[in-house]
C-alpha atoms as a PDB file:
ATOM      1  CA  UNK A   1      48.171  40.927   4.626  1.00  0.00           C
ATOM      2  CA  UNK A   2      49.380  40.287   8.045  1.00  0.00           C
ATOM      3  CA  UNK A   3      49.952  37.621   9.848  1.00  0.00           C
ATOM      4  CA  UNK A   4      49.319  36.600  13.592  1.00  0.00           C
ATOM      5  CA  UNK A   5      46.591  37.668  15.168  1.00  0.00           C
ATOM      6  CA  UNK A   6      44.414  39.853  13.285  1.00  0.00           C
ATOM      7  CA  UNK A   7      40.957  39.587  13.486  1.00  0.00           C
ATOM      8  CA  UNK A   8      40.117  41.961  10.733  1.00  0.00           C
ATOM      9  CA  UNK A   9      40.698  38.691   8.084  1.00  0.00           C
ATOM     10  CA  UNK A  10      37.540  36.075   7.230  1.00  0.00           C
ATOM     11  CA  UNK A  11      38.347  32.458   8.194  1.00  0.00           C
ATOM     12  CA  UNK A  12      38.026  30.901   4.623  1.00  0.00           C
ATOM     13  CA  UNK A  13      37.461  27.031   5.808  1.00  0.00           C
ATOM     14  CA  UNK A  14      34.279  25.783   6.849  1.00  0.00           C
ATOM     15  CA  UNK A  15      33.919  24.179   9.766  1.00  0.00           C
ATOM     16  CA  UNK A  16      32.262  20.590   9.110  1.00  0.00           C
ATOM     17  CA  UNK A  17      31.629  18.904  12.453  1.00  0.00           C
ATOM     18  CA  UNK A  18      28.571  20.483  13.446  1.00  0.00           C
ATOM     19  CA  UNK A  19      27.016  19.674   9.749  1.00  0.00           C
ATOM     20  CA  UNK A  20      28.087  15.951  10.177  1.00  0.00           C
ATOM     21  CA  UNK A  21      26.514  15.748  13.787  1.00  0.00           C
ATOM     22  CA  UNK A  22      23.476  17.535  12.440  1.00  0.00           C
ATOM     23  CA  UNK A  23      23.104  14.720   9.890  1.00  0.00           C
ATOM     24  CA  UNK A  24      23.854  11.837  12.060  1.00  0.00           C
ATOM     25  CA  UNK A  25      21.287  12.701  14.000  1.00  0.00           C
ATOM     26  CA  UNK A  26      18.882  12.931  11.085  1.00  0.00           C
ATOM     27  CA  UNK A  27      20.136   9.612   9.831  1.00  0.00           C
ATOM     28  CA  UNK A  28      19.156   8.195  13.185  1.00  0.00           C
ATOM     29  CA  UNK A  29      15.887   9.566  13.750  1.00  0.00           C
ATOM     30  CA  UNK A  30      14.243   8.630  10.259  1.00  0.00           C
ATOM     31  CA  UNK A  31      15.966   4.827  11.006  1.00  0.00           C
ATOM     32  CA  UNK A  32      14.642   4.828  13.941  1.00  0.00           C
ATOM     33  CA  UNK A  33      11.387   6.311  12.841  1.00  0.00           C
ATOM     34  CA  UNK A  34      10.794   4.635   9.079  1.00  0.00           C
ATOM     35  CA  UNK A  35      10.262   0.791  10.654  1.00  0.00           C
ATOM     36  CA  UNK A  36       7.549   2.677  12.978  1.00  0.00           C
ATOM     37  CA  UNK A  37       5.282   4.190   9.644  1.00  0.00           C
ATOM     38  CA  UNK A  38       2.831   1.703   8.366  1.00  0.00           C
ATOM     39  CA  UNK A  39       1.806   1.447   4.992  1.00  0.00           C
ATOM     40  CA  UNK A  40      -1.314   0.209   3.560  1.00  0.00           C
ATOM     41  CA  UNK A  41      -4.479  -0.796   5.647  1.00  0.00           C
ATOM     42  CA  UNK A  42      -5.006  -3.515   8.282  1.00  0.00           C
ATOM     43  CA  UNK A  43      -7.305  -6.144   6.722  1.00  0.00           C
ATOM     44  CA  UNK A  44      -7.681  -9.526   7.546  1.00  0.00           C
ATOM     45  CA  UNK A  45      -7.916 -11.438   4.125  1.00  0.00           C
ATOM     46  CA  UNK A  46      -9.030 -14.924   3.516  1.00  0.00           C
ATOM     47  CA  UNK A  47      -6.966 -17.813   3.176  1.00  0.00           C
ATOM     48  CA  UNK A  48      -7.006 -20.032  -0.043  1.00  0.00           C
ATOM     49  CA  UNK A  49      -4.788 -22.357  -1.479  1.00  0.00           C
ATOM     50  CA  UNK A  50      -4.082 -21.013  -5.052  1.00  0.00           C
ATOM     51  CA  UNK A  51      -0.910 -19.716  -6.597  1.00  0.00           C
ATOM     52  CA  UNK A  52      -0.323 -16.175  -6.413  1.00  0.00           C
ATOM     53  CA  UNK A  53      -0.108 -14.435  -9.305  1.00  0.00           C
ATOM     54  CA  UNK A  54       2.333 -12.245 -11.074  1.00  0.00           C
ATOM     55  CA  UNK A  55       2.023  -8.699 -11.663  1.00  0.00           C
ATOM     56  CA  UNK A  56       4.235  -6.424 -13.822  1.00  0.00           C
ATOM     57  CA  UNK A  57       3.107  -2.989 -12.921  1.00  0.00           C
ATOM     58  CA  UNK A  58       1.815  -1.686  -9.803  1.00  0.00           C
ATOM     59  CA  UNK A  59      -2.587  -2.198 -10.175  1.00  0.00           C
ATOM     60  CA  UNK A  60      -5.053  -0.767  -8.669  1.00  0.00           C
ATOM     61  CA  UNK A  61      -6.510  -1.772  -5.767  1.00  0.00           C
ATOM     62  CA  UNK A  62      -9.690  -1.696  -4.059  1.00  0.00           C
ATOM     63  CA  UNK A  63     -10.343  -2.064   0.024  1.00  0.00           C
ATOM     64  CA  UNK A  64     -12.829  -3.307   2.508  1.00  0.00           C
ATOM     65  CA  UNK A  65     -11.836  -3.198   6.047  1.00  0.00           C
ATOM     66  CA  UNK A  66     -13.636  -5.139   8.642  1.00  0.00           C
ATOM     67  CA  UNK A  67     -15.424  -1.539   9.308  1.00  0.00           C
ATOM     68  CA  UNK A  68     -17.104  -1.560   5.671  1.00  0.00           C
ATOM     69  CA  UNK A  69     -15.137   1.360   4.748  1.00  0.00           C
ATOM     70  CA  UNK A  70     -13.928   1.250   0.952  1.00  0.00           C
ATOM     71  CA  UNK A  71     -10.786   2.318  -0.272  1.00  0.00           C
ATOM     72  CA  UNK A  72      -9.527   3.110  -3.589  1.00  0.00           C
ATOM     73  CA  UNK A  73      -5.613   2.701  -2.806  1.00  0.00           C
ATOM     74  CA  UNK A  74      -5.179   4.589   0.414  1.00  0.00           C
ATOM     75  CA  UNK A  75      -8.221   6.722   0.004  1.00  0.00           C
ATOM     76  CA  UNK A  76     -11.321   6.199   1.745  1.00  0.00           C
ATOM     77  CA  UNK A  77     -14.534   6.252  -0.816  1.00  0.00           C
ATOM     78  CA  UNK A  78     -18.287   6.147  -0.622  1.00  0.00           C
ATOM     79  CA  UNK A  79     -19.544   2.611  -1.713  1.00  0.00           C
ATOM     80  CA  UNK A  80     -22.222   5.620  -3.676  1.00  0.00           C
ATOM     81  CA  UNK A  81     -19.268   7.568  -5.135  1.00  0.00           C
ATOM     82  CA  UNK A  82     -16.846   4.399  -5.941  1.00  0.00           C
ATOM     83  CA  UNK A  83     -18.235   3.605  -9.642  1.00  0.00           C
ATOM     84  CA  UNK A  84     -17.548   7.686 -10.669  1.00  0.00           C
ATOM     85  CA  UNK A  85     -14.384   7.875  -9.034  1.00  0.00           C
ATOM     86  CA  UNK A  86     -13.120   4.641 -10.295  1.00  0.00           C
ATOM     87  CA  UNK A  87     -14.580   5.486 -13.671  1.00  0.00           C
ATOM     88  CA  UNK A  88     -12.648   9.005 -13.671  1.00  0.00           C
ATOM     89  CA  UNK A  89      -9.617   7.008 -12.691  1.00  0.00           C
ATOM     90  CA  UNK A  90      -9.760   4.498 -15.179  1.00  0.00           C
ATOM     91  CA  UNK A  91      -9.891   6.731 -18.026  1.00  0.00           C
ATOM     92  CA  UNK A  92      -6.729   6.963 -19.105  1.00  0.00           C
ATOM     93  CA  UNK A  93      -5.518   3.799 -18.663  1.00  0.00           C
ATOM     94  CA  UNK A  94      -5.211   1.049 -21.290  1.00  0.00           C
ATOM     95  CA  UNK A  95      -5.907  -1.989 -19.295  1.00  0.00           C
ATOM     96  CA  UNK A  96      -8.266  -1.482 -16.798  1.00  0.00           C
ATOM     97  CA  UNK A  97      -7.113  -3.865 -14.007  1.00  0.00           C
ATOM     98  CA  UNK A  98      -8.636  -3.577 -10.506  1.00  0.00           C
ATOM     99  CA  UNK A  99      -7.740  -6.109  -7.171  1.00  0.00           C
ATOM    100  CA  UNK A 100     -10.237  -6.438  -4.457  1.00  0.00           C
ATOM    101  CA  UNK A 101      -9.204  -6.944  -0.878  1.00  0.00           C
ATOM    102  CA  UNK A 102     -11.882  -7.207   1.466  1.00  0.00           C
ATOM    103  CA  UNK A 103     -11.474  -8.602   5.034  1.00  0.00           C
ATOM    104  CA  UNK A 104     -13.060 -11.965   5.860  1.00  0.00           C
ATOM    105  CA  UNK A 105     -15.467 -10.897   8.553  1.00  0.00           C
ATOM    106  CA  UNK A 106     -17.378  -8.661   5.616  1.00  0.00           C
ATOM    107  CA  UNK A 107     -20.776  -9.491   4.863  1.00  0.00           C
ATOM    108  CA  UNK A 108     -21.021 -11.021   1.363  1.00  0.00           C
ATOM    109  CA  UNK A 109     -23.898  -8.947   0.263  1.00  0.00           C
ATOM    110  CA  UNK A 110     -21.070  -6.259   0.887  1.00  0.00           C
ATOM    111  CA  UNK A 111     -18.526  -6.940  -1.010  1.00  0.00           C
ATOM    112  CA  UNK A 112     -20.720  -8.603  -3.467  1.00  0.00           C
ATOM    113  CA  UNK A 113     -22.333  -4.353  -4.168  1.00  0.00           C
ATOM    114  CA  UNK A 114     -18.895  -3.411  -3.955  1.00  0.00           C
ATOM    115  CA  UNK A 115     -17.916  -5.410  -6.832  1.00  0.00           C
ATOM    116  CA  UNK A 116     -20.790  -4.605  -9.035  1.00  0.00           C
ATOM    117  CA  UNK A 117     -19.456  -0.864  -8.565  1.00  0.00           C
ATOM    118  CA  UNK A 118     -16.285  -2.013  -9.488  1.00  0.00           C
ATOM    119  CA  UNK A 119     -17.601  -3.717 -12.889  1.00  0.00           C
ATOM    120  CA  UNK A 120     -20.057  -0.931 -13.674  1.00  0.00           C
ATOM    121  CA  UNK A 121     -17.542   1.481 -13.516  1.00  0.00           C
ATOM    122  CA  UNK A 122     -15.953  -0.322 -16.429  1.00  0.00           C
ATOM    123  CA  UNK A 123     -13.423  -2.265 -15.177  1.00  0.00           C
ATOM    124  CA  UNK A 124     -13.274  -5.366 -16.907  1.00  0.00           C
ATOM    125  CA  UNK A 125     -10.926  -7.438 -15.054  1.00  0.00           C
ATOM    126  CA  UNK A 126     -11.244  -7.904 -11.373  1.00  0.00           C
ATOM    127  CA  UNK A 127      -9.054 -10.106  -9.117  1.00  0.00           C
ATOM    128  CA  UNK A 128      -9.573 -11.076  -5.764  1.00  0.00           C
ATOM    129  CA  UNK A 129      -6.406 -10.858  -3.139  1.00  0.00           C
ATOM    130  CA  UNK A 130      -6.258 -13.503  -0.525  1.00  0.00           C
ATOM    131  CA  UNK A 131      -3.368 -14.774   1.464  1.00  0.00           C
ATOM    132  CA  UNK A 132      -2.188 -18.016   1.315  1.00  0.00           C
ATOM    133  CA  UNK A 133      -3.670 -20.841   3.282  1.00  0.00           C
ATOM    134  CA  UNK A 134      -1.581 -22.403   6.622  1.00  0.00           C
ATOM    135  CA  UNK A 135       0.025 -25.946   5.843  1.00  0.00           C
ATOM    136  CA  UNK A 136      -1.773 -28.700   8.082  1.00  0.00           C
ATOM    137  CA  UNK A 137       0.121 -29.799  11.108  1.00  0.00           C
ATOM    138  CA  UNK A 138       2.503 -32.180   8.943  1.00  0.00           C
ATOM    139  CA  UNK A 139       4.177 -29.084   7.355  1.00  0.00           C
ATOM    140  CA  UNK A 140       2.345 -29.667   3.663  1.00  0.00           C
ATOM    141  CA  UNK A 141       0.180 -27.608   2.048  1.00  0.00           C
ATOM    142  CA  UNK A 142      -3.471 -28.163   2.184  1.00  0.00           C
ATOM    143  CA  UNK A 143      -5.091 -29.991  -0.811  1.00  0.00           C
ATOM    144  CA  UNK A 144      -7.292 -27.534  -3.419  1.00  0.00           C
ATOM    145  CA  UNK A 145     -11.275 -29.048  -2.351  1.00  0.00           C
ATOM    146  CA  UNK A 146     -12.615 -28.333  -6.131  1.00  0.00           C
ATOM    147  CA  UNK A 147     -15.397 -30.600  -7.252  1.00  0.00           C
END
């Protein structure tokens, strides 16, 4: 082996820089980009007073946007086909937990069908998800109004 300038010989480094800009770049596009990516579905849910309860593993939940579309998680249903599908999901589960969100300007007669899918499909406990109501103008929470 010579040396000097002999251009017969591989260059056995590896030349980093252009891999690290690469990557920056990456890093700032998706941090730029992941704020931007919305998750879920935009539902306007009613407000109540009552404690929120505590869930250990992630449930299953059903949606009614203002639209009367139903979804079962992210994907959009038939109010005709949501009692097989949700069946077929529930079948291998142990503890057939459902949540309802449905957005406040839904007819009650709507949701009300949409929840007799939900219990004829088997499910035998179904919660409702609300948010929690606005304290009055003196900064306290709003009394319960139960008989």
């Amino acid at each position: 082996m010579r040396s000097g300038d002999n251009n017969d010989s591989f260059m056995s480094e590896i030349n980093v820089t252009p891999l690290v800009d690469v990557m920056l770049v990456l890093l700032i596009i998706f941090m730029v980009t992941a704020p931007m990516m919305v998750q879920g579905l935009d539902v306007a849910l009613p407000q109540v007073t009552a404690k929120a309860l505590e869930t250990k593993e992630e449930q299953l939940m059903i949606t009614v946007n203002k639209d009367q579309q139903v979804f079962i998680n992210d994907f959009q249903v038939t109010v005709d086909t949501l009692q097989d599908k949700l069946a077929k999901i529930l079948q291998g589960r142990t503890n057939p937990e459902v949540y309802l969100k449905a957005d406040r300007d839904v007819p009650y007669g709507v949701v009300a069908h949409v929840m007799a899918q939900i219990k004829d499909a088997g499910v035998e406990k179904l919660g409702m998800v609300t948010e929690p109501a606005p304290p009055d103008k003196d900064g306290k929470k709003p009394k319960s109004k139960r008989g």
